[in-house]
C-alpha atoms as a PDB file:
ATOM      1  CA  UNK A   1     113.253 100.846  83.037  1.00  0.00           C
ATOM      2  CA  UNK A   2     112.009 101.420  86.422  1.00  0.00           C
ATOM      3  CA  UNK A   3     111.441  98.634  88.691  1.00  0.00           C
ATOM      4  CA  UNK A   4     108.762  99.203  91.204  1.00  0.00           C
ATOM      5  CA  UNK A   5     107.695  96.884  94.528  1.00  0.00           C
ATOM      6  CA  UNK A   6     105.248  98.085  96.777  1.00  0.00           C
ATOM      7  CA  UNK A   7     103.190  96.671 100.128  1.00  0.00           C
ATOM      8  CA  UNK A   8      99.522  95.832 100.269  1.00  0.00           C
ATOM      9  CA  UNK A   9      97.872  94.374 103.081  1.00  0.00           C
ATOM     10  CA  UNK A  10      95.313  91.697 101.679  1.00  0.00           C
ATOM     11  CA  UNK A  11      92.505  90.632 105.350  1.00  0.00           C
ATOM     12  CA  UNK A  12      93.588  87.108 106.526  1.00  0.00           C
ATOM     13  CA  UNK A  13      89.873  85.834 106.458  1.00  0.00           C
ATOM     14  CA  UNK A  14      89.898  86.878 102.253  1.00  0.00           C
ATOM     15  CA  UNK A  15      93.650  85.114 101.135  1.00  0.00           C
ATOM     16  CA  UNK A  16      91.846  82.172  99.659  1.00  0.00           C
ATOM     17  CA  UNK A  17      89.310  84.512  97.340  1.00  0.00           C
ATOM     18  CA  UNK A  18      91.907  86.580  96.962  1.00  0.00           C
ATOM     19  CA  UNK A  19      93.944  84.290  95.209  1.00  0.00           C
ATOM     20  CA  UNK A  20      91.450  82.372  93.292  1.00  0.00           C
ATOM     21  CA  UNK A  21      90.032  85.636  91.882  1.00  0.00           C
ATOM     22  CA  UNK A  22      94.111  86.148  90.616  1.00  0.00           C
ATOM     23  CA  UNK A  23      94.140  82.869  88.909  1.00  0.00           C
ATOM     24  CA  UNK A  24      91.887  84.307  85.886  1.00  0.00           C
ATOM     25  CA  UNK A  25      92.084  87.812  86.014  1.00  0.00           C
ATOM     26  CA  UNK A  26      89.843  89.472  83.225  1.00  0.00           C
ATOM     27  CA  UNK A  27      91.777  89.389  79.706  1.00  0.00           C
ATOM     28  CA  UNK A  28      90.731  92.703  79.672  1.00  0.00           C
ATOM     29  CA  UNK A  29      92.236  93.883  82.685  1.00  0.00           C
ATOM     30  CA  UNK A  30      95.372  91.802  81.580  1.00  0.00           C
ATOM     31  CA  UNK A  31      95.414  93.991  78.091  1.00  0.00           C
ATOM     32  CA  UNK A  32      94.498  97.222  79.908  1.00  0.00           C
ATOM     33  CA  UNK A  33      97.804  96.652  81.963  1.00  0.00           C
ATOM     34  CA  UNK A  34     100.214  95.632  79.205  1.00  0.00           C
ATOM     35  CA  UNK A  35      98.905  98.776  76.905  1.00  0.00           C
ATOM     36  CA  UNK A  36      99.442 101.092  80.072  1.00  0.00           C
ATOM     37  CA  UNK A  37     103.482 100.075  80.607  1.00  0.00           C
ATOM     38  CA  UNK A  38     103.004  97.285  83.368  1.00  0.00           C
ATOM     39  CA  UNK A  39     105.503  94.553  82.330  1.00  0.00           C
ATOM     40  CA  UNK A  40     106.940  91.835  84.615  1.00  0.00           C
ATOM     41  CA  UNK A  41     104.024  92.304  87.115  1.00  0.00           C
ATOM     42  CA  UNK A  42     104.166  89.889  89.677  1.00  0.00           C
ATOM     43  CA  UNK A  43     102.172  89.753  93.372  1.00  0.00           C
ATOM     44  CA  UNK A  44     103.229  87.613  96.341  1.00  0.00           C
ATOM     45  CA  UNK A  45     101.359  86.641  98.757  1.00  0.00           C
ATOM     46  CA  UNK A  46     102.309  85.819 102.549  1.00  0.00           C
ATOM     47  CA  UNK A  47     100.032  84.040 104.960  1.00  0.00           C
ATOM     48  CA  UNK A  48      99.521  86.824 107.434  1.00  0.00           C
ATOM     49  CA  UNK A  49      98.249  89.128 104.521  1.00  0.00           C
ATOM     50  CA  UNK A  50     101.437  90.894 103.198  1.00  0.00           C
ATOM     51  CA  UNK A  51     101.192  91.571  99.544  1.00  0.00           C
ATOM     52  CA  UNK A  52     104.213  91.896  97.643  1.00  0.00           C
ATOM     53  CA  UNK A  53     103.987  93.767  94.382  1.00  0.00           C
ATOM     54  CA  UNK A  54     106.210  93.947  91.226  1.00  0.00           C
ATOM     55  CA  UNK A  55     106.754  95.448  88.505  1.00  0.00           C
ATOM     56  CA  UNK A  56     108.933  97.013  85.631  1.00  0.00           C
ATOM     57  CA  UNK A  57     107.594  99.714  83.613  1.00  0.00           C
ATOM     58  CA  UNK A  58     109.364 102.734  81.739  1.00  0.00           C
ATOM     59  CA  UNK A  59     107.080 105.346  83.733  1.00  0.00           C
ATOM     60  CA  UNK A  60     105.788 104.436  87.157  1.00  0.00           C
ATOM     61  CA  UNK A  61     103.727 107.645  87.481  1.00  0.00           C
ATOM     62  CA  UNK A  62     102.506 107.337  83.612  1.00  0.00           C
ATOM     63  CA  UNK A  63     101.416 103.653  84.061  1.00  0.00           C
ATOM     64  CA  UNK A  64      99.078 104.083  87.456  1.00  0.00           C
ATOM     65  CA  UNK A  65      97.765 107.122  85.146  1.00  0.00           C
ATOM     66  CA  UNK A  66      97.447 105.152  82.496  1.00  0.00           C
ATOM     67  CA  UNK A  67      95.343 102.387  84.065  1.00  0.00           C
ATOM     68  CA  UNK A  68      93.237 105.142  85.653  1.00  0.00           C
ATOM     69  CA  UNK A  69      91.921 106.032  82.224  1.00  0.00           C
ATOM     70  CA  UNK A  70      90.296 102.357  81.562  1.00  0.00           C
ATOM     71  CA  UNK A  71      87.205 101.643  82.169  1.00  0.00           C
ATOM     72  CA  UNK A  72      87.947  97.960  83.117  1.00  0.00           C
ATOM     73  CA  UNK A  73      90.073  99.067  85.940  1.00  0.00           C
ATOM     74  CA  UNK A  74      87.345 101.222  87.494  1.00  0.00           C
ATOM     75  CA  UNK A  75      85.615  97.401  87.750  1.00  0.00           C
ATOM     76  CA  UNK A  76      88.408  95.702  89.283  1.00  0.00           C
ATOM     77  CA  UNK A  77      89.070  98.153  91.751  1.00  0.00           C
ATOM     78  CA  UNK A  78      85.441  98.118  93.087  1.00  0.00           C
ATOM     79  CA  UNK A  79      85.583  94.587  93.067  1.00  0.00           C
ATOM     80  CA  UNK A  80      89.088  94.154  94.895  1.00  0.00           C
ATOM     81  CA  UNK A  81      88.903  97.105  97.417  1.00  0.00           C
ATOM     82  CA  UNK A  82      86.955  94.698  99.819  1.00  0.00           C
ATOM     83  CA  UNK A  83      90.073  92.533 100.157  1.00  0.00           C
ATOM     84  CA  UNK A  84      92.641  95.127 101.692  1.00  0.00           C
ATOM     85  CA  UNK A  85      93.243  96.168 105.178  1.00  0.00           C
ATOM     86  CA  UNK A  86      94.132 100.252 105.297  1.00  0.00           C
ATOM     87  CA  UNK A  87      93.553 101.549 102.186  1.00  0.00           C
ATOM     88  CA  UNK A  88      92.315 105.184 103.931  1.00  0.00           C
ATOM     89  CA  UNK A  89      89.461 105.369 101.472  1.00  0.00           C
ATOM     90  CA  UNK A  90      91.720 104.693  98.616  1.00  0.00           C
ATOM     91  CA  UNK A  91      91.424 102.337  95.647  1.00  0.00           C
ATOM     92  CA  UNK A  92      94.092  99.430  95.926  1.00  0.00           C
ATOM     93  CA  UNK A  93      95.665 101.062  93.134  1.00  0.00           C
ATOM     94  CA  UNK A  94      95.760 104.261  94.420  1.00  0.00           C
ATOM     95  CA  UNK A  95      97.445 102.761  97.588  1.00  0.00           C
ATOM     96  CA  UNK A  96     100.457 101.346  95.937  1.00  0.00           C
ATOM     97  CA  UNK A  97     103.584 103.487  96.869  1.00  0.00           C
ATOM     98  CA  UNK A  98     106.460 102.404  95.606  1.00  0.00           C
ATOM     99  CA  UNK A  99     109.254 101.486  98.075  1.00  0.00           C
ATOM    100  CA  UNK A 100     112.386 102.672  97.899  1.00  0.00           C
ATOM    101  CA  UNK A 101     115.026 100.410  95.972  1.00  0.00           C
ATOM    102  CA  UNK A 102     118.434  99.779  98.176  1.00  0.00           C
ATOM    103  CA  UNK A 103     120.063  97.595  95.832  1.00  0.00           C
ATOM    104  CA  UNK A 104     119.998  95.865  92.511  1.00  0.00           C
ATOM    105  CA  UNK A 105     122.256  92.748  91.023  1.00  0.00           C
ATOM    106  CA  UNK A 106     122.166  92.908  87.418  1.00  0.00           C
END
């Protein structure tokens, strides 16, 4: 099982619709993620911007691929790129690069 985290920068003057758009994301979008390999998937949220992201999935590469084959998450994309400072004409989810792990307690 891989564990991913990666950065996002979310714009300081969208935190609050950020976070009330992630307290009832689309059961769709939900499914889509589960079916793709996204398990534990967790985001943080700092109040500068900085967007933690977490995950465990069996295939990092395969789940992001995955996801890019449903239609739902061509519709949350559009809807979310708005929010993100620096995404170089990227999707959100095409800006997520993992970070390298250091260390791990089991």
């Amino acid at each position: 099982m891989q564990r991913i985290c990666f950065l996002l920068k979310v714009k300081p003057d969208m935190l609050d619709e950020y976070k009330r758009r992630h307290q009832d994301v689309w059961p769709e979008m939900r499914d889509a993620l589960s079916r793709t390999g996204w398990h534990n998937y967790s985001l943080f949220l700092r109040e500068d911007g900085l967007l933690v992201g977490y995950l465990e999935t069996d295939d990092f590469q395969a789940a992001v691929a995955g996801m890019a084959q449903e239609p739902v998450n061509a519709r949350w994309q559009a809807e979310m790129s708005d929010f993100f400072e620096a995404l170089d004409g990227q999707q959100p989810d095409e800006a997520m690069k993992p970070l390298e792990q250091v260390f791990f307690l089991a």
